[in-house]
C-alpha atoms as a PDB file:
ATOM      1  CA  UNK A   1     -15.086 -10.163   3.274  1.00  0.00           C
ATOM      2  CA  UNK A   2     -12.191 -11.967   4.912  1.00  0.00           C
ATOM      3  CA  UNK A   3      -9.426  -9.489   6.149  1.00  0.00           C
ATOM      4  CA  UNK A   4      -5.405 -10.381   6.442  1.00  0.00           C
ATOM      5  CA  UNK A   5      -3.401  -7.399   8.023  1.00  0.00           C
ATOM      6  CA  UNK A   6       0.377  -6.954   6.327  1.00  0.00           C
ATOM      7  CA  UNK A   7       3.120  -4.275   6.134  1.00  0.00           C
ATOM      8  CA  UNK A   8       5.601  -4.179   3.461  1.00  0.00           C
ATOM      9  CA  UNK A   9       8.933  -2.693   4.357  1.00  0.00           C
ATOM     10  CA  UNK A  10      11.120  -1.608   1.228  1.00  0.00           C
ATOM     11  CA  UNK A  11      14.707  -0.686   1.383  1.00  0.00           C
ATOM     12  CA  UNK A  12      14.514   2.984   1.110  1.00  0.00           C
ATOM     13  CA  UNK A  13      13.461   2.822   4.702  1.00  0.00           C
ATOM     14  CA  UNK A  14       9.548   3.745   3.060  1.00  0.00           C
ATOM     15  CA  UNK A  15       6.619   1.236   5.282  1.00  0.00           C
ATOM     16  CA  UNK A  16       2.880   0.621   4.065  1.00  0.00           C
ATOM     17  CA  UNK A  17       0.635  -1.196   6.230  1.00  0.00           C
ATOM     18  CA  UNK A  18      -2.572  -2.565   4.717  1.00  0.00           C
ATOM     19  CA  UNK A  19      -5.407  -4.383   4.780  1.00  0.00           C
ATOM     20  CA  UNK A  20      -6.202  -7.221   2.286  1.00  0.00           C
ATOM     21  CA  UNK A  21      -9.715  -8.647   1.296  1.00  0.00           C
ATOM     22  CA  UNK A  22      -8.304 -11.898   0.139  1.00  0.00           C
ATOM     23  CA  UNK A  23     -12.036 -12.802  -1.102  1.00  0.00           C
ATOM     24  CA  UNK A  24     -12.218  -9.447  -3.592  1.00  0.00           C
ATOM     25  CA  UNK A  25     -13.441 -10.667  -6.812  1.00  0.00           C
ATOM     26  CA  UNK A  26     -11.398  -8.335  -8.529  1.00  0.00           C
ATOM     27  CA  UNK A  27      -7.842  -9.156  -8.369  1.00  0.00           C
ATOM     28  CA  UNK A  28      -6.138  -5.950  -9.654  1.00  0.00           C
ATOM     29  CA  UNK A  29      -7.785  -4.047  -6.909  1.00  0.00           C
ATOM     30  CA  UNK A  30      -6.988  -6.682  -3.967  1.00  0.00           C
ATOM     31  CA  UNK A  31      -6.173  -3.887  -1.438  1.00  0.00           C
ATOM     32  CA  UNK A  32      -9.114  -3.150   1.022  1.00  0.00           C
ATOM     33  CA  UNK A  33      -7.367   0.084   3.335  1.00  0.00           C
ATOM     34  CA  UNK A  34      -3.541   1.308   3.224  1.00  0.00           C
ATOM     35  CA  UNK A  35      -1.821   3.494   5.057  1.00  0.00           C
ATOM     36  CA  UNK A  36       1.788   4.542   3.367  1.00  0.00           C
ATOM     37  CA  UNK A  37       4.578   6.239   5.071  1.00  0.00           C
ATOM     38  CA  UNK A  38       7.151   8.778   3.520  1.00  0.00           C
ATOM     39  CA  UNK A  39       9.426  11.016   4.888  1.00  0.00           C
ATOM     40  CA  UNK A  40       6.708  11.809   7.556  1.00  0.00           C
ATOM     41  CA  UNK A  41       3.642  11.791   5.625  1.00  0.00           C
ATOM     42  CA  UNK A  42       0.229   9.037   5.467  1.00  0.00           C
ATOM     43  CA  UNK A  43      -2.109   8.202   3.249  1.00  0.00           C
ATOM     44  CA  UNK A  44      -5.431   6.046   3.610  1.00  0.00           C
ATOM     45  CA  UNK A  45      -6.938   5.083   0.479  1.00  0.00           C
ATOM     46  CA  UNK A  46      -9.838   2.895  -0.523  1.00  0.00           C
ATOM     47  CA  UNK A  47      -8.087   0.443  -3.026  1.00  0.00           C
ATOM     48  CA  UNK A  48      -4.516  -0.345  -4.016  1.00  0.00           C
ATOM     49  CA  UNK A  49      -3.519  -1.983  -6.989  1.00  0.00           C
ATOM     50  CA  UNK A  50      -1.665  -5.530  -6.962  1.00  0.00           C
ATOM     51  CA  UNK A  51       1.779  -4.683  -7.037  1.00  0.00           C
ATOM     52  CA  UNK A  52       4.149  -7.555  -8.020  1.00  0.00           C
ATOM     53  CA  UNK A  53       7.389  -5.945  -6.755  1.00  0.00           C
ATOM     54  CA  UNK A  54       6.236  -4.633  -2.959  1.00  0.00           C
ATOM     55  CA  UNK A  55       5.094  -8.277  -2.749  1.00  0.00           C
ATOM     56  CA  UNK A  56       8.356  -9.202  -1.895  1.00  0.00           C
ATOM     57  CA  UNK A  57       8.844  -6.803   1.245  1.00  0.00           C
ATOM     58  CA  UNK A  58       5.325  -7.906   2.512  1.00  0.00           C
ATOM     59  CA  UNK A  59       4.807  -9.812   5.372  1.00  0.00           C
ATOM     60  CA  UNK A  60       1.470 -10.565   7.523  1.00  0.00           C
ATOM     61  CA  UNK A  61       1.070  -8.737  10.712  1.00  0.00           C
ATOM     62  CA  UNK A  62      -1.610  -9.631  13.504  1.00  0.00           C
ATOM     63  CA  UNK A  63      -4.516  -6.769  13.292  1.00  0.00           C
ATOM     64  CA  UNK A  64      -3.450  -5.842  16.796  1.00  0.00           C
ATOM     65  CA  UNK A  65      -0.118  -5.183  15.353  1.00  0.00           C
ATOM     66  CA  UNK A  66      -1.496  -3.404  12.308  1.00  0.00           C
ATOM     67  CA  UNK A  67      -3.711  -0.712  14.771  1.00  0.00           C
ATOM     68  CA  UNK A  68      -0.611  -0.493  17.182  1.00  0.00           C
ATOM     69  CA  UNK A  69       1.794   0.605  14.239  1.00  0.00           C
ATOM     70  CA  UNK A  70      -1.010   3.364  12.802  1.00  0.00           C
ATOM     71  CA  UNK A  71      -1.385   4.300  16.178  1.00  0.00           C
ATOM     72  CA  UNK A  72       2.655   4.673  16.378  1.00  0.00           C
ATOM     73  CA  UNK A  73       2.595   6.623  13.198  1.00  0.00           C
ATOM     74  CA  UNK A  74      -0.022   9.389  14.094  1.00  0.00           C
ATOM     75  CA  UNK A  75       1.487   9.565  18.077  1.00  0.00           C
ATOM     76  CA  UNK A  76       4.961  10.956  15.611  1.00  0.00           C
ATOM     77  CA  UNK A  77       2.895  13.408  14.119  1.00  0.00           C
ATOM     78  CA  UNK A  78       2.286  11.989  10.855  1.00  0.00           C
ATOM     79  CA  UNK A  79       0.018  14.039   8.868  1.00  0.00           C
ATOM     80  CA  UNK A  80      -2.060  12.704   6.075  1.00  0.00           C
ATOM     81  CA  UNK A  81      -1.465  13.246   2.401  1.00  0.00           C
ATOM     82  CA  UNK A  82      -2.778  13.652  -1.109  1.00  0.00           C
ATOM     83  CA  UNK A  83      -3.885  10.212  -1.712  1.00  0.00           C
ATOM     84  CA  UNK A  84      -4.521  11.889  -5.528  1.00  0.00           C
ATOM     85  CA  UNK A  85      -0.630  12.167  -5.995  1.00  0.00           C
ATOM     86  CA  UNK A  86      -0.025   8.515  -5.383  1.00  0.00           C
ATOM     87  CA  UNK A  87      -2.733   6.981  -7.637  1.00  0.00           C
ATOM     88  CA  UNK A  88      -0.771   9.667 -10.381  1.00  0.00           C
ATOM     89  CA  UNK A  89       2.738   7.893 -10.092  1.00  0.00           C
ATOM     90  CA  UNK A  90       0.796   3.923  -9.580  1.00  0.00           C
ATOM     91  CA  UNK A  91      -0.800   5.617 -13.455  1.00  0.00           C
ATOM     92  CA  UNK A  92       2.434   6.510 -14.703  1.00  0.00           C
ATOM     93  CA  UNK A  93       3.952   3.603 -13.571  1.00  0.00           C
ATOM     94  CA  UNK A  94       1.481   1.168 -14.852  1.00  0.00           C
ATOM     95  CA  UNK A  95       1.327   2.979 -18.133  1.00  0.00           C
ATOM     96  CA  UNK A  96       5.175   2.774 -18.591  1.00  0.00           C
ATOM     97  CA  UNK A  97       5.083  -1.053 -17.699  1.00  0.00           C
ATOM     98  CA  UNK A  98       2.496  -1.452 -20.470  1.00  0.00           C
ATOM     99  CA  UNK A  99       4.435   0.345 -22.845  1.00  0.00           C
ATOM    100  CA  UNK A 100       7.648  -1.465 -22.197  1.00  0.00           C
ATOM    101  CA  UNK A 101       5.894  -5.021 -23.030  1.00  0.00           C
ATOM    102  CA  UNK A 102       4.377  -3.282 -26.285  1.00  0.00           C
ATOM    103  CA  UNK A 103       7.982  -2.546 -27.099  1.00  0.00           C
ATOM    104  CA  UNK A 104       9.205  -6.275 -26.640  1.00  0.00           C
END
């Protein structure tokens, strides 16, 4: 396993930080840990799907950097969350992309 440390900042002010196993032999599931901020809640999960759009917020952070800005996160009370209620949207968004290229 070969770790790279990132964070992907979007627009809506919303910050993941993650850790990839660039050697996973399954690309669709190329996300080892992330943590996800929103309006003051985290989640840790075990996987994350490839996601072709947050790609382009994503930049690679140091692991010191990653462990300082967790560490940030739970010092500002940060609680964790229902990791169940993201994988739902990532479905429903998935499924909807799928459905759109049927359509074309």
């Amino acid at each position: 396993m070969k770790l790279v440390y990132m964070r992907t900042d979007f627009p809506n002010g919303r910050s993941h930080i993650l850790m990839r196993d660039v050697e996973s032999p399954n690309p669709e599931l190329v996300h080892f840990v992330l943590v996800l901020t929103n309006r003051g809640t985290m989640w840790v999960d075990v996987f994350w799907p490839y996601d072709e759009e947050s790609e382009r917020y994503t930049r690679r952070i140091s692991e010191q950097q990653f462990w300082q800005t967790f560490r940030d996160w739970r010092l500002k009370g940060v609680v964790l969350g229902d990791s169940g209620k993201v994988a739902e949207i990532l479905a429903r968004r998935r499924l909807a992309k799928k459905i759109q290229e049927q359509d074309a």
